[in-house]
Protein backbone atom coordinates (compact mmCIF):
# COMPACT_ATOMS: atom_id res chain seq x y z
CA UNK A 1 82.43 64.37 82.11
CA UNK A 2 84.44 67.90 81.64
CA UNK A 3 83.34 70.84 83.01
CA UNK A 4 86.50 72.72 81.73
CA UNK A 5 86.85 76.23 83.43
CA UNK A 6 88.38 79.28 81.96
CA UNK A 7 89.81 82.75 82.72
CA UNK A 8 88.41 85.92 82.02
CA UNK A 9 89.53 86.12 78.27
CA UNK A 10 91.85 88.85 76.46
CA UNK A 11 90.58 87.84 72.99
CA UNK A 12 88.85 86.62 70.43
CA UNK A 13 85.43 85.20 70.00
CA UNK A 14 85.81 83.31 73.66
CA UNK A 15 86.09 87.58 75.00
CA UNK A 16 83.36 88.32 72.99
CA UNK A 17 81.13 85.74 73.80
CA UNK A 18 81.59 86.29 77.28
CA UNK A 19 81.16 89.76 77.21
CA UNK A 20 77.98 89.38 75.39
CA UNK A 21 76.34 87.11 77.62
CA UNK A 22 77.24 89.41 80.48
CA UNK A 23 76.45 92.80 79.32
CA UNK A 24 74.16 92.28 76.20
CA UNK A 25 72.95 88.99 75.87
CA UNK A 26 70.16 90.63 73.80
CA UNK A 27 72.47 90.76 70.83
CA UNK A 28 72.80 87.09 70.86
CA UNK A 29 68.79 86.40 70.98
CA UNK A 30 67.71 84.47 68.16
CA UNK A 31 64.27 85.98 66.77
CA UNK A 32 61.77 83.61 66.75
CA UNK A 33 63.06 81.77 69.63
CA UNK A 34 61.80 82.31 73.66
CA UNK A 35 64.02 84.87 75.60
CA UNK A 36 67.40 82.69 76.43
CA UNK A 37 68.46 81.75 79.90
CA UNK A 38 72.32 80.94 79.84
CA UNK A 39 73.93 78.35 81.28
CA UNK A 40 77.59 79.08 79.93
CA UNK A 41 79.91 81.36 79.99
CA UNK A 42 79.10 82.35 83.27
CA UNK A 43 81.60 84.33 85.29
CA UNK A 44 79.90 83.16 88.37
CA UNK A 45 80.69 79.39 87.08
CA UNK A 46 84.68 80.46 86.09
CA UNK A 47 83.30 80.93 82.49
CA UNK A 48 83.37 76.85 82.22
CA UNK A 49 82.94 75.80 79.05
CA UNK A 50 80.97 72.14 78.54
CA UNK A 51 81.26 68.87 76.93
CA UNK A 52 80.71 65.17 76.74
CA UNK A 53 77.91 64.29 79.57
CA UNK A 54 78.49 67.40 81.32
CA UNK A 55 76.87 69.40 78.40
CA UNK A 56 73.87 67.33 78.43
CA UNK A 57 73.92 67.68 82.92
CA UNK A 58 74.50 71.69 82.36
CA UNK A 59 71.34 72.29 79.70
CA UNK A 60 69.04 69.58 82.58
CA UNK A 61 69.00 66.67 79.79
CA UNK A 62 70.51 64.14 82.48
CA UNK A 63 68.48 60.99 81.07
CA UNK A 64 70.59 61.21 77.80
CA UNK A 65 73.81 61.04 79.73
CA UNK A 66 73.65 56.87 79.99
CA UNK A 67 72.83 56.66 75.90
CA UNK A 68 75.93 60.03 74.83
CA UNK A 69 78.50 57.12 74.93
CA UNK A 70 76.80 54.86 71.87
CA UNK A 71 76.53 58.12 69.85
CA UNK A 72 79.74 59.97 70.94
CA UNK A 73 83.10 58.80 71.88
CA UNK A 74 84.37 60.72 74.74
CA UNK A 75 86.55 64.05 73.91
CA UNK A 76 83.81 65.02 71.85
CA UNK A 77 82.78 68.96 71.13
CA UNK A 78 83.43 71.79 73.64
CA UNK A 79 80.67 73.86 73.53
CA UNK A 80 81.59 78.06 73.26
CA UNK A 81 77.99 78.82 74.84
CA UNK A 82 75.21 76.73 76.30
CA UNK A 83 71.27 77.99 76.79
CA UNK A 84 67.70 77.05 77.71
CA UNK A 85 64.82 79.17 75.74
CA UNK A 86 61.84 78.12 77.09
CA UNK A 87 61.65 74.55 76.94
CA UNK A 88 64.31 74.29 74.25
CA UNK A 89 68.46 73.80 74.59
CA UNK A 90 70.61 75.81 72.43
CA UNK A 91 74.24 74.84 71.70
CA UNK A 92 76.38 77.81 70.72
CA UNK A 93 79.30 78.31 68.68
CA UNK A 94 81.11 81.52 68.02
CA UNK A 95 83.62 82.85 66.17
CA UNK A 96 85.36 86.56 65.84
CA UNK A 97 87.15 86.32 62.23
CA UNK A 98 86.89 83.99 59.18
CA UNK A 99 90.09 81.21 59.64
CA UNK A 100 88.34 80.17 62.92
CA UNK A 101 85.42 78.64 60.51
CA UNK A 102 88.38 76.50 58.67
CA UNK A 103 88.20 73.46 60.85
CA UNK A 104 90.61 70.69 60.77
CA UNK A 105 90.02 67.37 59.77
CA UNK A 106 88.95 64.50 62.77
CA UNK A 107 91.45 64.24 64.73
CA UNK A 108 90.56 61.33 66.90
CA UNK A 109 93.23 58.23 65.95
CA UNK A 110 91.65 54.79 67.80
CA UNK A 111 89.73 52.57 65.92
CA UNK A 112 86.73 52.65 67.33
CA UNK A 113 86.22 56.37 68.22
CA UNK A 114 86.74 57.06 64.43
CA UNK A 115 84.40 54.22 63.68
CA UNK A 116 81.69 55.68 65.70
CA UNK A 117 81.94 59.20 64.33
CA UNK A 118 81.86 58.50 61.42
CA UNK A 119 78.67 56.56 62.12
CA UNK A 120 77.47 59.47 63.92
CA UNK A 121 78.07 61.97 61.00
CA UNK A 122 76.94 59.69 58.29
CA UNK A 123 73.35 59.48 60.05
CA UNK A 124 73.10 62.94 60.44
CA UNK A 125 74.28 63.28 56.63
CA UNK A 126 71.78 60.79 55.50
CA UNK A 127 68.94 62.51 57.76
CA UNK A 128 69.77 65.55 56.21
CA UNK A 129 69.75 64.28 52.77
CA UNK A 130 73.07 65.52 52.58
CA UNK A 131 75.54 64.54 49.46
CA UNK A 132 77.24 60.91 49.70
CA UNK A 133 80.27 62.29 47.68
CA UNK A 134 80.62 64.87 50.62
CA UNK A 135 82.93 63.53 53.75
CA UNK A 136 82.24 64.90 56.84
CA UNK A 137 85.70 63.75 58.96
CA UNK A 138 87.66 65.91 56.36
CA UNK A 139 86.18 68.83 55.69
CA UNK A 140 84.75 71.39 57.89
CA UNK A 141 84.58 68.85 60.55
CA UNK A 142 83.74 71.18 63.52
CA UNK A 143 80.32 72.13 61.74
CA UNK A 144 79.50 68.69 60.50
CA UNK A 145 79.75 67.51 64.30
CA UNK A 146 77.82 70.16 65.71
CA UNK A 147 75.14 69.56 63.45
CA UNK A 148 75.63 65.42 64.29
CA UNK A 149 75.41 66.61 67.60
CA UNK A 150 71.90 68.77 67.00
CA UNK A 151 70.75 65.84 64.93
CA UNK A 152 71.28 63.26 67.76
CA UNK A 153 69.31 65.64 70.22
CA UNK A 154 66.53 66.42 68.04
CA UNK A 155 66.02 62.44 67.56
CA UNK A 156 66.04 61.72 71.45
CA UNK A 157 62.58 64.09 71.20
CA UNK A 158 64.56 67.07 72.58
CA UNK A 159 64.05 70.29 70.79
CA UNK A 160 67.07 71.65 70.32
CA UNK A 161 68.60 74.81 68.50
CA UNK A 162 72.03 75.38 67.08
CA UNK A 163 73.17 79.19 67.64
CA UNK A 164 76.29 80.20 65.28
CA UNK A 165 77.26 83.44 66.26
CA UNK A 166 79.82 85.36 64.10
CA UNK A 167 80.98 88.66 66.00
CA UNK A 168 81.82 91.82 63.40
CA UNK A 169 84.31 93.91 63.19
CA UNK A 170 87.40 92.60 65.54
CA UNK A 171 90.24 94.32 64.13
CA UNK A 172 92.79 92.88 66.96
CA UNK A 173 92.48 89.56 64.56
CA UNK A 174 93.54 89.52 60.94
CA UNK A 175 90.40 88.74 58.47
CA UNK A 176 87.47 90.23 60.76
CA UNK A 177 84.05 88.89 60.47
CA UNK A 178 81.72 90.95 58.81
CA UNK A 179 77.93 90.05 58.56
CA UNK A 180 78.82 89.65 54.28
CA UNK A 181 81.41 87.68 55.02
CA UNK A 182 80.11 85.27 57.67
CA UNK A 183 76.87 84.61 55.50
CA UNK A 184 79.17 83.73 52.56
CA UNK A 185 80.93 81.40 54.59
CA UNK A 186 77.57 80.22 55.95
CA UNK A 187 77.03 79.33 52.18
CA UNK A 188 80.18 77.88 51.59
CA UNK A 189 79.93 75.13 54.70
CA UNK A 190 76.41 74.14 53.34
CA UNK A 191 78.15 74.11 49.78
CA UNK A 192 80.60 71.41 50.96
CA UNK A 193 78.63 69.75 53.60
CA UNK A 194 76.41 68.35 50.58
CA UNK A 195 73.36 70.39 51.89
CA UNK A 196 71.35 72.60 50.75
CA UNK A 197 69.66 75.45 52.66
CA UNK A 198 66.64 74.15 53.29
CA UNK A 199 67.80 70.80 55.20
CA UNK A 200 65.45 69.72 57.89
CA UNK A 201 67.01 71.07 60.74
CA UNK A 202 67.62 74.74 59.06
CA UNK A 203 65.38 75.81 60.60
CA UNK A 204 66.82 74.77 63.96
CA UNK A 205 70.07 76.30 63.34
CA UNK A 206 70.85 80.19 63.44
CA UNK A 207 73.14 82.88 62.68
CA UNK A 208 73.74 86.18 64.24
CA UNK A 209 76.20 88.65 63.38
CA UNK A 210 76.57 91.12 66.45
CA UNK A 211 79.14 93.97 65.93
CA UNK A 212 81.73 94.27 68.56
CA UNK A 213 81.52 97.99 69.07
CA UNK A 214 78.33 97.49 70.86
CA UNK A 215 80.65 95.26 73.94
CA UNK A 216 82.24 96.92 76.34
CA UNK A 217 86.23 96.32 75.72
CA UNK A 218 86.95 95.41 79.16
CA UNK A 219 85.13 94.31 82.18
């Protein structure tokens, strides 16, 4: 059940992220959504990041923790931010420039971990009404699971939210985000998901494009 702690960090979205939740976590509210009360990164929690059943234990969703097992093999997502708004959970992923959106293919190799992924990801494709011809284990994998992930939530009667956050304007890494840019890419992972962009959970899932000149550089 990893609880996987981390250092203060030097760069990228991880920095960012952190930064944001400590100093202006009102650039990474979601309109429409209750105020959010974080759970992770927290520096007084050593910035942990969350997955498997200790996800589930950080956002107070303990009874799921027997039933994570039959959906998910363990190893499964690491989650960049974790919040409660109201009485909804929000999973958060961020990212500072475009290549971090590229996502390799599943990497998991025994038998039945890939069996019950792809399970997993074909439910939520099928729920979704999500393209056949459209594979899921190959191509942007990371968002396909997050939204298997979201999907398997929002069936156990929790509602849950998805929060992609795409910071602007990091020039320490090559291809910075820019709000353009991220929504393109937005388009292109729907594009090649086999969705379109009014799937049933859409309106679960959002996007927020902070610029990075509004966090403090250090501290």
């Amino acid at each position: 059940m990893p609880r996987i702690p981390q250092k203060p960090a030097m760069r990228g979205s991880q920095k960012w992220l952190q930064r944001a939740v400590a100093h202006a976590p009102h650039l990474l509210q979601p309109p429409g959504l209750p105020p959010l009360t974080w759970r992770s990164p927290l520096a007084n929690d050593d910035f942990a990041e969350y997955s498997d059943a200790a996800f589930l234990q950080r956002l107070g969703l303990d009874h799921l923790v027997p039933l994570i097992g039959g959906f998910w093999p363990r190893g499964g997502p690491v989650w960049d931010g974790l919040a409660i708004a109201g009485k909804a959970v929000v999973l958060v992923e961020a990212k500072a420039h475009l290549r971090e959106a590229i996502s390799t293919p599943c990497a998991a190799t025994a038998t039945e971990s890939r069996a019950r992924i792809s399970a997993a990801l074909a439910d939520a494709r099928g729920a979704l009404g999500g393209d056949d011809r459209s594979d899921w284990m190959r191509v942007f994998f990371q968002q396909a699971n997050r939204l298997a992930h979201l999907h398997w939530l929002v069936a156990q009667g929790v509602d849950a939210h998805l929060l992609q956050v795409g910071f602007c304007g990091d020039h320490a890494m090559r291809l910075p985000g820019t709000a353009e840019a991220w929504q393109a890419m937005d388009m292109a992972v729907l594009h090649a998901l086999g969705l379109g962009q009014a799937h049933p959970l859409a309106g679960r899932v959002h996007h927020l494009h902070p610029p990075v000149s509004l966090l403090p550089a250090a501290g």
